[in-house]
PDB file of N, CA and C in Angstrom:
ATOM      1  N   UNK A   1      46.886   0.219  37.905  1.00  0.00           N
ATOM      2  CA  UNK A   1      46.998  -1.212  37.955  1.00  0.00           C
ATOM      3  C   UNK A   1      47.523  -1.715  36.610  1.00  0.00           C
ATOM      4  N   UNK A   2      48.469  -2.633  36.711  1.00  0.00           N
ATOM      5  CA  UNK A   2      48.813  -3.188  35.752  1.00  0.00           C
ATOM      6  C   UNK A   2      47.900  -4.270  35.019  1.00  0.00           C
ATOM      7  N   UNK A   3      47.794  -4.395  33.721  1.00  0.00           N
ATOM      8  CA  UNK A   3      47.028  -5.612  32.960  1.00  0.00           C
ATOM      9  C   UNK A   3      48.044  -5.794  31.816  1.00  0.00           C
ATOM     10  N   UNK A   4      47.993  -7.378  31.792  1.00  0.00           N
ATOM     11  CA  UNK A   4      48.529  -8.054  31.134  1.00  0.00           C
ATOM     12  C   UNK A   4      47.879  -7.410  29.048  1.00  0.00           C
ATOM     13  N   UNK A   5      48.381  -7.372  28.262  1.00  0.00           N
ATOM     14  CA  UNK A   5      48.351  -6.653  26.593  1.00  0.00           C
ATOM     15  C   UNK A   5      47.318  -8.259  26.269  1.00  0.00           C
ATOM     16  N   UNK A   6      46.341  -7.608  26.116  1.00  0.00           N
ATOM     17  CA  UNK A   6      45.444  -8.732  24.609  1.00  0.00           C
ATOM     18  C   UNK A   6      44.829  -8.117  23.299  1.00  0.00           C
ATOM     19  N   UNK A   7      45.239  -9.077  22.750  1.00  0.00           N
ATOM     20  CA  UNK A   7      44.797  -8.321  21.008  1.00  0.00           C
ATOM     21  C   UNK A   7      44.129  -7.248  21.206  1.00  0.00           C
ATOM     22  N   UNK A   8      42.649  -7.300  22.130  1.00  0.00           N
ATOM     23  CA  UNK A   8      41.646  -5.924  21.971  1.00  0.00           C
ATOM     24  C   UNK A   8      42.304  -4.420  22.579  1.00  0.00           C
ATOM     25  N   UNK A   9      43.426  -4.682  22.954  1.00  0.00           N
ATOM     26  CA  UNK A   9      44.333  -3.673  23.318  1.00  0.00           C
ATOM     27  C   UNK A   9      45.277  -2.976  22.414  1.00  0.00           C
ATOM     28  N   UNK A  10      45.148  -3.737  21.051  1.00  0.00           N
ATOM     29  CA  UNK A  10      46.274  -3.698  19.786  1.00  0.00           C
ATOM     30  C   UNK A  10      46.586  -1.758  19.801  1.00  0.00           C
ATOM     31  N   UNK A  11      45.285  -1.678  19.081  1.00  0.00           N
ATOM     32  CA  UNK A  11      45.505  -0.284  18.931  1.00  0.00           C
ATOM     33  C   UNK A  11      45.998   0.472  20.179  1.00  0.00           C
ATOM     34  N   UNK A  12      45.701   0.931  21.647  1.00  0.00           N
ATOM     35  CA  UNK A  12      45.918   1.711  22.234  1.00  0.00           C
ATOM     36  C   UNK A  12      47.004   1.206  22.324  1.00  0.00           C
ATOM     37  N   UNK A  13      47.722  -0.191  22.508  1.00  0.00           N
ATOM     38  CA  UNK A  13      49.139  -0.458  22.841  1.00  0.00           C
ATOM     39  C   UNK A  13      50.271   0.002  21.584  1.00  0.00           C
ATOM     40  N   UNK A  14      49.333   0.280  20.306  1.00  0.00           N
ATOM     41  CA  UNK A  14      50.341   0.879  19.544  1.00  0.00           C
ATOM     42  C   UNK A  14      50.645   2.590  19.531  1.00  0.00           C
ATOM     43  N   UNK A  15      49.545   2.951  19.873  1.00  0.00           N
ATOM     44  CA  UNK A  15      49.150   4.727  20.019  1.00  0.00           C
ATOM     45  C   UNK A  15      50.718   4.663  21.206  1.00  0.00           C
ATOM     46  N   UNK A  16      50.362   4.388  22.580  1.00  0.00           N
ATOM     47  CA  UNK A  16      51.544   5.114  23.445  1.00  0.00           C
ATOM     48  C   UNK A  16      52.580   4.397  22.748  1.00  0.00           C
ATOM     49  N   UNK A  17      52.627   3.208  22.422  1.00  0.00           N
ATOM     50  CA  UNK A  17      54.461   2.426  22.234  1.00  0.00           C
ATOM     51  C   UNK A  17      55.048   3.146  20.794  1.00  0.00           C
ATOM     52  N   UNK A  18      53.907   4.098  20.384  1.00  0.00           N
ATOM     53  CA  UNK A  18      54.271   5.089  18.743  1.00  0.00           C
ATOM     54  C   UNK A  18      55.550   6.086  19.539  1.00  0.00           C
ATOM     55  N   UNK A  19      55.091   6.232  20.667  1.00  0.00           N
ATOM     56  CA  UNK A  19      55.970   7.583  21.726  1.00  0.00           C
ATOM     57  C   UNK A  19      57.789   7.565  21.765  1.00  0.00           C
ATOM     58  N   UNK A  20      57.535   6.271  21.548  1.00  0.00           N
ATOM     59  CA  UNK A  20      58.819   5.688  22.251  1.00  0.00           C
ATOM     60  C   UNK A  20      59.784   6.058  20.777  1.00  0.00           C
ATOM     61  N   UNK A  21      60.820   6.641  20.944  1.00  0.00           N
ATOM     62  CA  UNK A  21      62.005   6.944  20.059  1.00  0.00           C
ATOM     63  C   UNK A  21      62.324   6.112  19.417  1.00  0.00           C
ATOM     64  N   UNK A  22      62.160   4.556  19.280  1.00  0.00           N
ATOM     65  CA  UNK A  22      62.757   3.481  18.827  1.00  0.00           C
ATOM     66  C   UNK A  22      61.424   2.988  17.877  1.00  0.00           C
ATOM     67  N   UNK A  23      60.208   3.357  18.228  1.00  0.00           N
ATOM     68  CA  UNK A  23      59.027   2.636  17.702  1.00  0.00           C
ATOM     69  C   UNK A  23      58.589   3.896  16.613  1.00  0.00           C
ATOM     70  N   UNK A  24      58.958   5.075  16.298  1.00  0.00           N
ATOM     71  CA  UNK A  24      58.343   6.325  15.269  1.00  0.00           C
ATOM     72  C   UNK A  24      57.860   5.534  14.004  1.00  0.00           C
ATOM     73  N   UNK A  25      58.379   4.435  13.395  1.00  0.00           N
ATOM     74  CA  UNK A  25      58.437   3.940  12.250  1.00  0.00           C
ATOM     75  C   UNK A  25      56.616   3.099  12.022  1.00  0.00           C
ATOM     76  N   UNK A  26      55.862   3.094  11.456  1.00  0.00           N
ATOM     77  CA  UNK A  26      54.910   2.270  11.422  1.00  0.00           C
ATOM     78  C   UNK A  26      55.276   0.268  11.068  1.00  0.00           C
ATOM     79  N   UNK A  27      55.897   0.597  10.646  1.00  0.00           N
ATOM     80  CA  UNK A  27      56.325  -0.780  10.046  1.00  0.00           C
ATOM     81  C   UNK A  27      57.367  -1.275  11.254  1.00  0.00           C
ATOM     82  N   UNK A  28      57.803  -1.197  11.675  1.00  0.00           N
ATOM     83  CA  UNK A  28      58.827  -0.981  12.932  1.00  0.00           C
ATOM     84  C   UNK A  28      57.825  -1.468  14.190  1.00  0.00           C
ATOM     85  N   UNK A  29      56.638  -0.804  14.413  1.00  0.00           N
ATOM     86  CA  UNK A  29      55.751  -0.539  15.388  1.00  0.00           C
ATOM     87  C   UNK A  29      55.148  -1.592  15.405  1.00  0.00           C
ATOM     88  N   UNK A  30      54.664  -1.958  14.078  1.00  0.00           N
ATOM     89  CA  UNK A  30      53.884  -3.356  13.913  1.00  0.00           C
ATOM     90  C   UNK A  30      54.651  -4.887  14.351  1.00  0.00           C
ATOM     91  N   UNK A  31      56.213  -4.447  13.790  1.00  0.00           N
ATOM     92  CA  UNK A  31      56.695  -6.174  13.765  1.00  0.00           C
ATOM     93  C   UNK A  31      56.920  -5.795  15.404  1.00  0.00           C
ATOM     94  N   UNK A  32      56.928  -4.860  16.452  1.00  0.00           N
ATOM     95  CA  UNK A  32      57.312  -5.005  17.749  1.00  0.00           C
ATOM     96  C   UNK A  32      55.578  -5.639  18.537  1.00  0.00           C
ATOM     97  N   UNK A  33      54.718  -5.060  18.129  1.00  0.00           N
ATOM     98  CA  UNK A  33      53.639  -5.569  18.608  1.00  0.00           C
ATOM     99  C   UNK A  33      53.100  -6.755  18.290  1.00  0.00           C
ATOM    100  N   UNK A  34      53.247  -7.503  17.174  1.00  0.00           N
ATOM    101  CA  UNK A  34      53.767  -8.907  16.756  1.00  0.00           C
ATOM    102  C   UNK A  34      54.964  -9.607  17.638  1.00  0.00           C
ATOM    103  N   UNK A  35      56.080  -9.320  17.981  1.00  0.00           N
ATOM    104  CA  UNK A  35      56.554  -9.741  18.470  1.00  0.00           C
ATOM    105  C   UNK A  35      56.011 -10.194  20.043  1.00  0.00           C
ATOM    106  N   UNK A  36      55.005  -8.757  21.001  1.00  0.00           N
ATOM    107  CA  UNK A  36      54.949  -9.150  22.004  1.00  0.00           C
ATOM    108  C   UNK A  36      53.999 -10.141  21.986  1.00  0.00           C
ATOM    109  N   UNK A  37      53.146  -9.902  20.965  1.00  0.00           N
ATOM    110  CA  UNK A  37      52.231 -11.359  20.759  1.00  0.00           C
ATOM    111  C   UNK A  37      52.646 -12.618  20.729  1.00  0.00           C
ATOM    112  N   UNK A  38      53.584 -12.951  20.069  1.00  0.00           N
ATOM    113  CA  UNK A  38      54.086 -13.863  19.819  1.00  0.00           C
ATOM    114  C   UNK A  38      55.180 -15.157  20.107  1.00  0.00           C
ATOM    115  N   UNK A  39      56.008 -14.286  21.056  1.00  0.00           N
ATOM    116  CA  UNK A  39      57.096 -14.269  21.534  1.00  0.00           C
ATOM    117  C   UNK A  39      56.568 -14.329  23.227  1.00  0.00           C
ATOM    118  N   UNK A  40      57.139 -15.734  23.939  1.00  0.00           N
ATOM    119  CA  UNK A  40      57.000 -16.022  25.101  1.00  0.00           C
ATOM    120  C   UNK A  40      57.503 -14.820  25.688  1.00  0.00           C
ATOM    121  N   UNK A  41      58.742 -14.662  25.710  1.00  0.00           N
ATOM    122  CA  UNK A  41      59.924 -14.095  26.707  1.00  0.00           C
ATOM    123  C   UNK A  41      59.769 -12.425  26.276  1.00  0.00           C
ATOM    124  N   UNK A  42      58.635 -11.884  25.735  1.00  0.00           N
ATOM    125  CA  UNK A  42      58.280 -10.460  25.919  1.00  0.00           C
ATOM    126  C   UNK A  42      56.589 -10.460  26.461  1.00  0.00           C
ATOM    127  N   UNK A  43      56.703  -9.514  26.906  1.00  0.00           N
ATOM    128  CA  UNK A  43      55.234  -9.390  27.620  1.00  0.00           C
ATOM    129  C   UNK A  43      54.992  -7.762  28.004  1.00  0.00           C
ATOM    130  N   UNK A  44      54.054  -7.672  27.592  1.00  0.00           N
ATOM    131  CA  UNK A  44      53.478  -6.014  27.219  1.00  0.00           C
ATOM    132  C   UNK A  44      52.201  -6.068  28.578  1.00  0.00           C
ATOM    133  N   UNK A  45      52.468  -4.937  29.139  1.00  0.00           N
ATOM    134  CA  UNK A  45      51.293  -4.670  30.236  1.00  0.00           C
ATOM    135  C   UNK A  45      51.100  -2.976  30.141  1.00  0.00           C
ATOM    136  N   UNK A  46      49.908  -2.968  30.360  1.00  0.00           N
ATOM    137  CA  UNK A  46      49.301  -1.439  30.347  1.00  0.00           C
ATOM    138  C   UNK A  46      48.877  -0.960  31.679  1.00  0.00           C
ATOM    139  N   UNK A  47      48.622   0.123  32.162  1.00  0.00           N
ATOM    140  CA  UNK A  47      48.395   0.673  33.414  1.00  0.00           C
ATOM    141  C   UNK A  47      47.127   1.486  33.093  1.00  0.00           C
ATOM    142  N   UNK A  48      46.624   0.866  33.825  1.00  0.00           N
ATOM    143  CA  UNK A  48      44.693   1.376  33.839  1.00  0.00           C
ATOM    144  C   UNK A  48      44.629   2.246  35.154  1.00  0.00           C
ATOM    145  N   UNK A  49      44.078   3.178  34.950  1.00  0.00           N
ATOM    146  CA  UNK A  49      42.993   3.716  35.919  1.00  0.00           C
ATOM    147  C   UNK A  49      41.640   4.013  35.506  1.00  0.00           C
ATOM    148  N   UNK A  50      40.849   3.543  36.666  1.00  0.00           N
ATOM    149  CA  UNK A  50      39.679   3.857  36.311  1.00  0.00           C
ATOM    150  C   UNK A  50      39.023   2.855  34.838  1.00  0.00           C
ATOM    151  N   UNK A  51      38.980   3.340  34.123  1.00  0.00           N
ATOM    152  CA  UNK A  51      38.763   2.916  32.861  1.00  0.00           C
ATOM    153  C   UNK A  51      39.332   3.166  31.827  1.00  0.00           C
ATOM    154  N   UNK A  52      40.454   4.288  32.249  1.00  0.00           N
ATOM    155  CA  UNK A  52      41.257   5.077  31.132  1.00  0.00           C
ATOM    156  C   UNK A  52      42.995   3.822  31.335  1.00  0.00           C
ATOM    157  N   UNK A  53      43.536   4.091  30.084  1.00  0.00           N
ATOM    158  CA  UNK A  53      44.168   3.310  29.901  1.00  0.00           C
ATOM    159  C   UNK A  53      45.563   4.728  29.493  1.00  0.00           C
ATOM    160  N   UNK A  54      46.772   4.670  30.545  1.00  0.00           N
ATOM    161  CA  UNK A  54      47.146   6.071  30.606  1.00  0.00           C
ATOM    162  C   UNK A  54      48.861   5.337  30.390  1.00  0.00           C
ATOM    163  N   UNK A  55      49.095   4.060  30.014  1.00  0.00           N
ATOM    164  CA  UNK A  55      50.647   3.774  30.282  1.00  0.00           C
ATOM    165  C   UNK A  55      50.701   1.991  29.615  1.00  0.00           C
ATOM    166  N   UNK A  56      52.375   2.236  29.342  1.00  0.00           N
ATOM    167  CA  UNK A  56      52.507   0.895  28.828  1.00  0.00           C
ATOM    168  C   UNK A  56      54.231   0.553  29.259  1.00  0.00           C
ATOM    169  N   UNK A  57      54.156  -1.048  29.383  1.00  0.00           N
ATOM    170  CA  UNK A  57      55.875  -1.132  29.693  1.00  0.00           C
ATOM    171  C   UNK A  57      56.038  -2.458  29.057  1.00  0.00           C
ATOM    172  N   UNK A  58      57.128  -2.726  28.611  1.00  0.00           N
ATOM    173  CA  UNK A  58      57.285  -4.049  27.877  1.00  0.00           C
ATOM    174  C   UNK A  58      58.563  -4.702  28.506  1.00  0.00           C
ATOM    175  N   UNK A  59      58.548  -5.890  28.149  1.00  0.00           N
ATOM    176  CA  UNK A  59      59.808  -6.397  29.418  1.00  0.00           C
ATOM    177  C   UNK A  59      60.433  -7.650  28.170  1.00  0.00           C
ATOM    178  N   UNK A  60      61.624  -7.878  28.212  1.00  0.00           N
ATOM    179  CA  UNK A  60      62.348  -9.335  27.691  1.00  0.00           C
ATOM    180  C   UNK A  60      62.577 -10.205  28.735  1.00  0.00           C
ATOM    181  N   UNK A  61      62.515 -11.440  28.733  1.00  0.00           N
ATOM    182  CA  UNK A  61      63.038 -12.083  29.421  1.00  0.00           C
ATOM    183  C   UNK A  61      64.248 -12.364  28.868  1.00  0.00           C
ATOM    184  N   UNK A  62      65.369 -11.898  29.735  1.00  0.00           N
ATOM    185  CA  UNK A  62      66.778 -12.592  29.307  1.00  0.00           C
ATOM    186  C   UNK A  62      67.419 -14.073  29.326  1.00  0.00           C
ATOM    187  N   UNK A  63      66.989 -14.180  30.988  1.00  0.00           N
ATOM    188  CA  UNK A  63      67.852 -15.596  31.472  1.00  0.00           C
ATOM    189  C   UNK A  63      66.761 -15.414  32.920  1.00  0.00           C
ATOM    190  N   UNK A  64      67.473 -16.778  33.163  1.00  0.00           N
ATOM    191  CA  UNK A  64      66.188 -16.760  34.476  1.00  0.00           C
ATOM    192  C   UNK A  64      67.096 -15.838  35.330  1.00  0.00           C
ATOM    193  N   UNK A  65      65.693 -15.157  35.810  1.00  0.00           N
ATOM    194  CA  UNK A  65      66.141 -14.746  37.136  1.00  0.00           C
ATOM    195  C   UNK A  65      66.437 -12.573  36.432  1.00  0.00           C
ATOM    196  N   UNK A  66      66.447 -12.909  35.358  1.00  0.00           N
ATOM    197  CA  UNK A  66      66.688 -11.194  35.076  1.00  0.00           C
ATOM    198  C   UNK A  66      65.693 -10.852  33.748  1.00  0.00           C
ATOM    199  N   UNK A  67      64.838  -9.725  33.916  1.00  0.00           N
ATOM    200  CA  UNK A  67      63.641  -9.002  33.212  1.00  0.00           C
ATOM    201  C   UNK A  67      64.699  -7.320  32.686  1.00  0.00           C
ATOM    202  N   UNK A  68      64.420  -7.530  31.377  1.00  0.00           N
ATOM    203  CA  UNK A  68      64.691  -6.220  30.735  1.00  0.00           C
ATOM    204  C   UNK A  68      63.603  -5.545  30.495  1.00  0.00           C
ATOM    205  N   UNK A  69      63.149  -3.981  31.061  1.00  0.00           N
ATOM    206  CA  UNK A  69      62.246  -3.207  30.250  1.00  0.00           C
ATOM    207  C   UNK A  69      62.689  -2.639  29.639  1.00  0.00           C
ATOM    208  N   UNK A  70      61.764  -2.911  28.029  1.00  0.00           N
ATOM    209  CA  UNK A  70      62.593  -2.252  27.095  1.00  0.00           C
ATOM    210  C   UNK A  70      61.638  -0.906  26.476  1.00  0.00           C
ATOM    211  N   UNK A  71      60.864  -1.245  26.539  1.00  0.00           N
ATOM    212  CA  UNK A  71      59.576   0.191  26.399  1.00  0.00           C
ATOM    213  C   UNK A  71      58.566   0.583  27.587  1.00  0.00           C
ATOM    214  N   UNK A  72      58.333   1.404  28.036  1.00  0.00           N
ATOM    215  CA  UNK A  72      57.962   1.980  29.269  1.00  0.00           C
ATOM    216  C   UNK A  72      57.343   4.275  28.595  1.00  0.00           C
ATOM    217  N   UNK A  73      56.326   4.058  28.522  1.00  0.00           N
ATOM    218  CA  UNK A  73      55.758   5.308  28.121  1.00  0.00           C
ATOM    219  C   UNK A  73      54.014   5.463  28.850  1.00  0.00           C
ATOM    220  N   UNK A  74      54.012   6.963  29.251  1.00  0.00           N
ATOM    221  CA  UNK A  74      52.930   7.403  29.510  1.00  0.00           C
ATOM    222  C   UNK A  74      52.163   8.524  28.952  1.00  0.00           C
ATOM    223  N   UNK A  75      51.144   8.265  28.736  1.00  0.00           N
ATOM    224  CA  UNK A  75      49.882   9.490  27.707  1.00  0.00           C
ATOM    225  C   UNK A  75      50.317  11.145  27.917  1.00  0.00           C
ATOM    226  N   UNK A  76      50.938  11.867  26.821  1.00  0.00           N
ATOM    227  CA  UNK A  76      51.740  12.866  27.221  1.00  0.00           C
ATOM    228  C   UNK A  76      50.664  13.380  28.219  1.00  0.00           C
ATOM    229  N   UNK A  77      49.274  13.599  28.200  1.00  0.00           N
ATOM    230  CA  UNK A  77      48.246  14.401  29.519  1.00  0.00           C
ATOM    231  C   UNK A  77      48.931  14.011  30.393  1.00  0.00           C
ATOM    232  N   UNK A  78      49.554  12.820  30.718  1.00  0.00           N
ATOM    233  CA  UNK A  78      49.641  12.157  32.794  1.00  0.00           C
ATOM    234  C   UNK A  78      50.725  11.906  32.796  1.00  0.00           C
ATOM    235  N   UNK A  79      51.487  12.371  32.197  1.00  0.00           N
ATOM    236  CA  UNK A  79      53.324  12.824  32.209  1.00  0.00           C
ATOM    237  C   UNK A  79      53.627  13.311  33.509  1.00  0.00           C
ATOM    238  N   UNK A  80      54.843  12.990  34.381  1.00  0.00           N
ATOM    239  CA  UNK A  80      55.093  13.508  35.280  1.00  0.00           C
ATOM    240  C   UNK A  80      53.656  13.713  36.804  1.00  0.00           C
ATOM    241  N   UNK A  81      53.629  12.551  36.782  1.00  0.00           N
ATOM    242  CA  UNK A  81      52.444  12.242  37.369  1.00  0.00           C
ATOM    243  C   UNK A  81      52.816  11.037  38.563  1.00  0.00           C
ATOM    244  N   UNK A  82      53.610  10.350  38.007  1.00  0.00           N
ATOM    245  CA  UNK A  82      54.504   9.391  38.834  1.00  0.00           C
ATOM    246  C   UNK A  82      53.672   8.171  38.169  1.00  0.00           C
ATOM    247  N   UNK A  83      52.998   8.132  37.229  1.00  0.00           N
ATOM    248  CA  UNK A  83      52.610   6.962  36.849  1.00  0.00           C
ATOM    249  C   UNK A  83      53.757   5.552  35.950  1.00  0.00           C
ATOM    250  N   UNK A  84      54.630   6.525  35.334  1.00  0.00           N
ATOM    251  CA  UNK A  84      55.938   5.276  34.811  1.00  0.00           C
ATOM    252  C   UNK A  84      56.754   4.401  36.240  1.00  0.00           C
ATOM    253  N   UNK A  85      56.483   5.498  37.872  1.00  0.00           N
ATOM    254  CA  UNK A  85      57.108   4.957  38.333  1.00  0.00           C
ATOM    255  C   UNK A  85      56.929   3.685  38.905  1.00  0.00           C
ATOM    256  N   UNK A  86      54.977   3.906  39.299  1.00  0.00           N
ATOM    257  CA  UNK A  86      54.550   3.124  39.696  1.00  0.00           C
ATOM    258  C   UNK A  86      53.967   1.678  38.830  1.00  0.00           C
ATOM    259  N   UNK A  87      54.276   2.012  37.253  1.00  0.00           N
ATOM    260  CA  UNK A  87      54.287   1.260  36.274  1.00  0.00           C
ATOM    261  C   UNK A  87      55.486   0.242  36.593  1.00  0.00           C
ATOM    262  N   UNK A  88      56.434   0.573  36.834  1.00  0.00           N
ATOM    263  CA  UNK A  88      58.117  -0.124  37.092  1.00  0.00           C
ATOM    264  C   UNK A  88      58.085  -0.618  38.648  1.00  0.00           C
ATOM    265  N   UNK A  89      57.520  -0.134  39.450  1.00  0.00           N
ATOM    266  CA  UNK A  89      57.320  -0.512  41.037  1.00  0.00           C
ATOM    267  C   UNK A  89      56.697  -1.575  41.243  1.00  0.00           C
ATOM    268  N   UNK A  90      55.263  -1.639  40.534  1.00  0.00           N
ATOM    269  CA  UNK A  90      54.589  -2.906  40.285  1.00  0.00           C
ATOM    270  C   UNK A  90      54.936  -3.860  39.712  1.00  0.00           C
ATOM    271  N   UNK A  91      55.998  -3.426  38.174  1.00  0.00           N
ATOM    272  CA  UNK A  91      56.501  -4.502  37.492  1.00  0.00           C
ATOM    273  C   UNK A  91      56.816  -5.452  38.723  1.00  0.00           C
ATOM    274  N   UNK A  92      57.603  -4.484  39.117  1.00  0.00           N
ATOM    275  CA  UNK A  92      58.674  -5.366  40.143  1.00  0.00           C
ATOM    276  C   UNK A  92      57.932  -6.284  41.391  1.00  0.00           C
ATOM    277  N   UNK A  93      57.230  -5.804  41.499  1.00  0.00           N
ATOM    278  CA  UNK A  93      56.514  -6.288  43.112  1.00  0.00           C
ATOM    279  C   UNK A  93      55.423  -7.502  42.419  1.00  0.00           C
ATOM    280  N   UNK A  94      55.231  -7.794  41.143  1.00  0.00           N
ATOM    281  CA  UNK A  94      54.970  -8.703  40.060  1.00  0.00           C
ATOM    282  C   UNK A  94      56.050 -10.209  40.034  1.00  0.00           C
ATOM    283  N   UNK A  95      57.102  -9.657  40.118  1.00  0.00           N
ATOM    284  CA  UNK A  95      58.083 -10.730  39.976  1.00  0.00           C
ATOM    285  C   UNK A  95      58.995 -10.530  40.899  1.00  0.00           C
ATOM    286  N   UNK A  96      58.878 -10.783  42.529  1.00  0.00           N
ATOM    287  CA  UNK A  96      59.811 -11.361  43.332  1.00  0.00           C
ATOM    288  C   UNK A  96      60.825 -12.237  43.172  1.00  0.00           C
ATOM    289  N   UNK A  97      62.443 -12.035  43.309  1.00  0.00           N
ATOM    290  CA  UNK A  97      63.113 -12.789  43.272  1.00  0.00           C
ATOM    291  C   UNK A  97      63.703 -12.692  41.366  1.00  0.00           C
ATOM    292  N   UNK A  98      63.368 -11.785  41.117  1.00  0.00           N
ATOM    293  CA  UNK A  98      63.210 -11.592  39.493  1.00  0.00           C
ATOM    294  C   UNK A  98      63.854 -10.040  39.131  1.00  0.00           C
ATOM    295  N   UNK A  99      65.268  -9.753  38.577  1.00  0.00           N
ATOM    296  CA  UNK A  99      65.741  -8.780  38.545  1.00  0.00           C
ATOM    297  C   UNK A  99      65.288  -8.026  37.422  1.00  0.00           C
ATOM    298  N   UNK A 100      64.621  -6.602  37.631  1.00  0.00           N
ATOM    299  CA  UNK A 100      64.198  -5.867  36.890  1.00  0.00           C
ATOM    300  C   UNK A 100      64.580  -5.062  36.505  1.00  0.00           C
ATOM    301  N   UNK A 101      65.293  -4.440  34.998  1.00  0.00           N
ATOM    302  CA  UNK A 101      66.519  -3.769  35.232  1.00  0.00           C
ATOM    303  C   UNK A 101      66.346  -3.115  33.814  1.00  0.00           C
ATOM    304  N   UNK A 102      66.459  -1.617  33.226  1.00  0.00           N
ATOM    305  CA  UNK A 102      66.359  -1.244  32.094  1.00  0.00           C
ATOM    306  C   UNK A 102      67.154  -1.957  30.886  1.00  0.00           C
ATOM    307  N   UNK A 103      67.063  -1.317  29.864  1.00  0.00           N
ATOM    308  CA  UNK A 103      67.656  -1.654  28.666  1.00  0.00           C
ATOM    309  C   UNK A 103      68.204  -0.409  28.526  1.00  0.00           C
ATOM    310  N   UNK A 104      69.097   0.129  27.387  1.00  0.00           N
ATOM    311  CA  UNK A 104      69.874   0.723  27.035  1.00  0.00           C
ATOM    312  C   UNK A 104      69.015   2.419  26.583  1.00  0.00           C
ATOM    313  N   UNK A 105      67.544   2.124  26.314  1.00  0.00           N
ATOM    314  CA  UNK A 105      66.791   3.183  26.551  1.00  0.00           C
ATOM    315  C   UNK A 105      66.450   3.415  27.420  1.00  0.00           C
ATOM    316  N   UNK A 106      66.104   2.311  28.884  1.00  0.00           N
ATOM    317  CA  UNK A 106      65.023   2.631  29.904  1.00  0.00           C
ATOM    318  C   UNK A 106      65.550   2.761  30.743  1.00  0.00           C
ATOM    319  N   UNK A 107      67.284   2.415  31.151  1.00  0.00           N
ATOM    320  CA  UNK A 107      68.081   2.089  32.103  1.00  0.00           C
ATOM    321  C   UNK A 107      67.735   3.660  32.907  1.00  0.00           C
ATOM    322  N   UNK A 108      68.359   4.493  32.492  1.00  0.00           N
ATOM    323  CA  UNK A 108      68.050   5.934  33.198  1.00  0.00           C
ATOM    324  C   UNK A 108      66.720   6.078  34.055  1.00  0.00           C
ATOM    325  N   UNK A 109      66.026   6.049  33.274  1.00  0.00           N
ATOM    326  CA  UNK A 109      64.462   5.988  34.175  1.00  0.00           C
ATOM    327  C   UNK A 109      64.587   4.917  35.250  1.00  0.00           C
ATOM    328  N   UNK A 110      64.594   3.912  35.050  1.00  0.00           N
ATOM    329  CA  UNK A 110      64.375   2.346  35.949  1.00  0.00           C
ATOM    330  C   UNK A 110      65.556   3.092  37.175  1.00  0.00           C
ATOM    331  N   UNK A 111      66.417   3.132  36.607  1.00  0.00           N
ATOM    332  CA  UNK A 111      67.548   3.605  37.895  1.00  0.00           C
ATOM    333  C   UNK A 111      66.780   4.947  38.703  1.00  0.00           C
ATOM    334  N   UNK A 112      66.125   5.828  37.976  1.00  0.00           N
ATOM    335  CA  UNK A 112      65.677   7.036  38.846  1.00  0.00           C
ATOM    336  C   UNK A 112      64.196   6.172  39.747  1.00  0.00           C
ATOM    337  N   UNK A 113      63.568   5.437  39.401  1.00  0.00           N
ATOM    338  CA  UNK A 113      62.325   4.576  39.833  1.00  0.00           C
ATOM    339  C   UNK A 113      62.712   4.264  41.387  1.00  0.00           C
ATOM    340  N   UNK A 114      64.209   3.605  41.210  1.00  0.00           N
ATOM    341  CA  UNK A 114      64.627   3.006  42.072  1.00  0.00           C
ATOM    342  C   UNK A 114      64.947   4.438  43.382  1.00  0.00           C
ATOM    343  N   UNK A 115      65.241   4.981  42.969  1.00  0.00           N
ATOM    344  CA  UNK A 115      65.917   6.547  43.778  1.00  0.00           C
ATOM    345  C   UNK A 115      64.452   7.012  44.648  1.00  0.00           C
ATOM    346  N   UNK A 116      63.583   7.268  43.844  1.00  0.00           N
ATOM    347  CA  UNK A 116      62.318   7.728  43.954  1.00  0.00           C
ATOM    348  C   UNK A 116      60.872   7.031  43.943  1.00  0.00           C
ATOM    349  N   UNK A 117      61.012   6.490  45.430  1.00  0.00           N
ATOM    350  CA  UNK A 117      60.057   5.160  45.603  1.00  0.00           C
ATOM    351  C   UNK A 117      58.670   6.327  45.729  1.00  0.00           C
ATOM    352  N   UNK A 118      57.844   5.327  45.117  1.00  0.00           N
ATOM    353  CA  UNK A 118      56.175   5.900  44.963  1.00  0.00           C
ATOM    354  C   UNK A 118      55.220   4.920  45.552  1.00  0.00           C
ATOM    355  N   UNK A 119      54.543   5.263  46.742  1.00  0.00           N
ATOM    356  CA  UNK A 119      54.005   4.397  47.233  1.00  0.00           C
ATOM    357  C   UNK A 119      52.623   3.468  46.530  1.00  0.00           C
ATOM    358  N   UNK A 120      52.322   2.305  46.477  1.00  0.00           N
ATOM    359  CA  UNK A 120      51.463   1.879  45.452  1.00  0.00           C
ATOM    360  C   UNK A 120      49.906   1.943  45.845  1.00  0.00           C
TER     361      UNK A 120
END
């Protein structure tokens, strides 16, 4: 299940978004998690099961009507698990009428999401 990122989430939302090729930097890591705080038109959600907290995806708003994910990572343990897909499936089924569509890192994945439907 998806949940919306609040402060008491800081740390675990920085542990997986550390994963991501673009975020390695600490200082880097910080002004992006500031940003989703801060910044209307990004919004950070995590994927819970149970009580364990196993995934994260971050989205821009561009223009109405179109959503960029721009970070999307899962806990190397539950890798290949189908949990990013159903992370991106839900995005979507979140915002009807609302085009959900990678960024220049996520595009590959989001396009395979689409190929390889996972039932929710």
């Amino acid at each position: 299940m998806l949940i919306r990122f609040k402060k008491s989430y800081e740390k675990i939302a920085m542990g997986l978004l550390s994963f991501m090729p673009t975020e390695k930097d600490l200082k880097k890591l910080q002004v992006t998690v500031k940003e989703y705080e801060e910044n209307q038109n990004w919004q950070l959600y995590l994927w819970k099961e149970n009580e364990d907290v196993l995934g994260i995806i971050g989205t821009i708003k561009k223009e109405d009507g179109v959503v960029h994910i721009q970070h999307i990572c899962v806990t190397p343990s539950h890798r290949h698990a189908g949990i990013g897909t159903k992370m991106v499936q839900e995005l979507r089924s979140m915002m009807p009428g609302v085009t959900v569509c990678g960024n220049e890192h996520t595009a590959s994945f989001c396009e395979k999401c689409e190929a390889d439907p996972i039932q929710l």
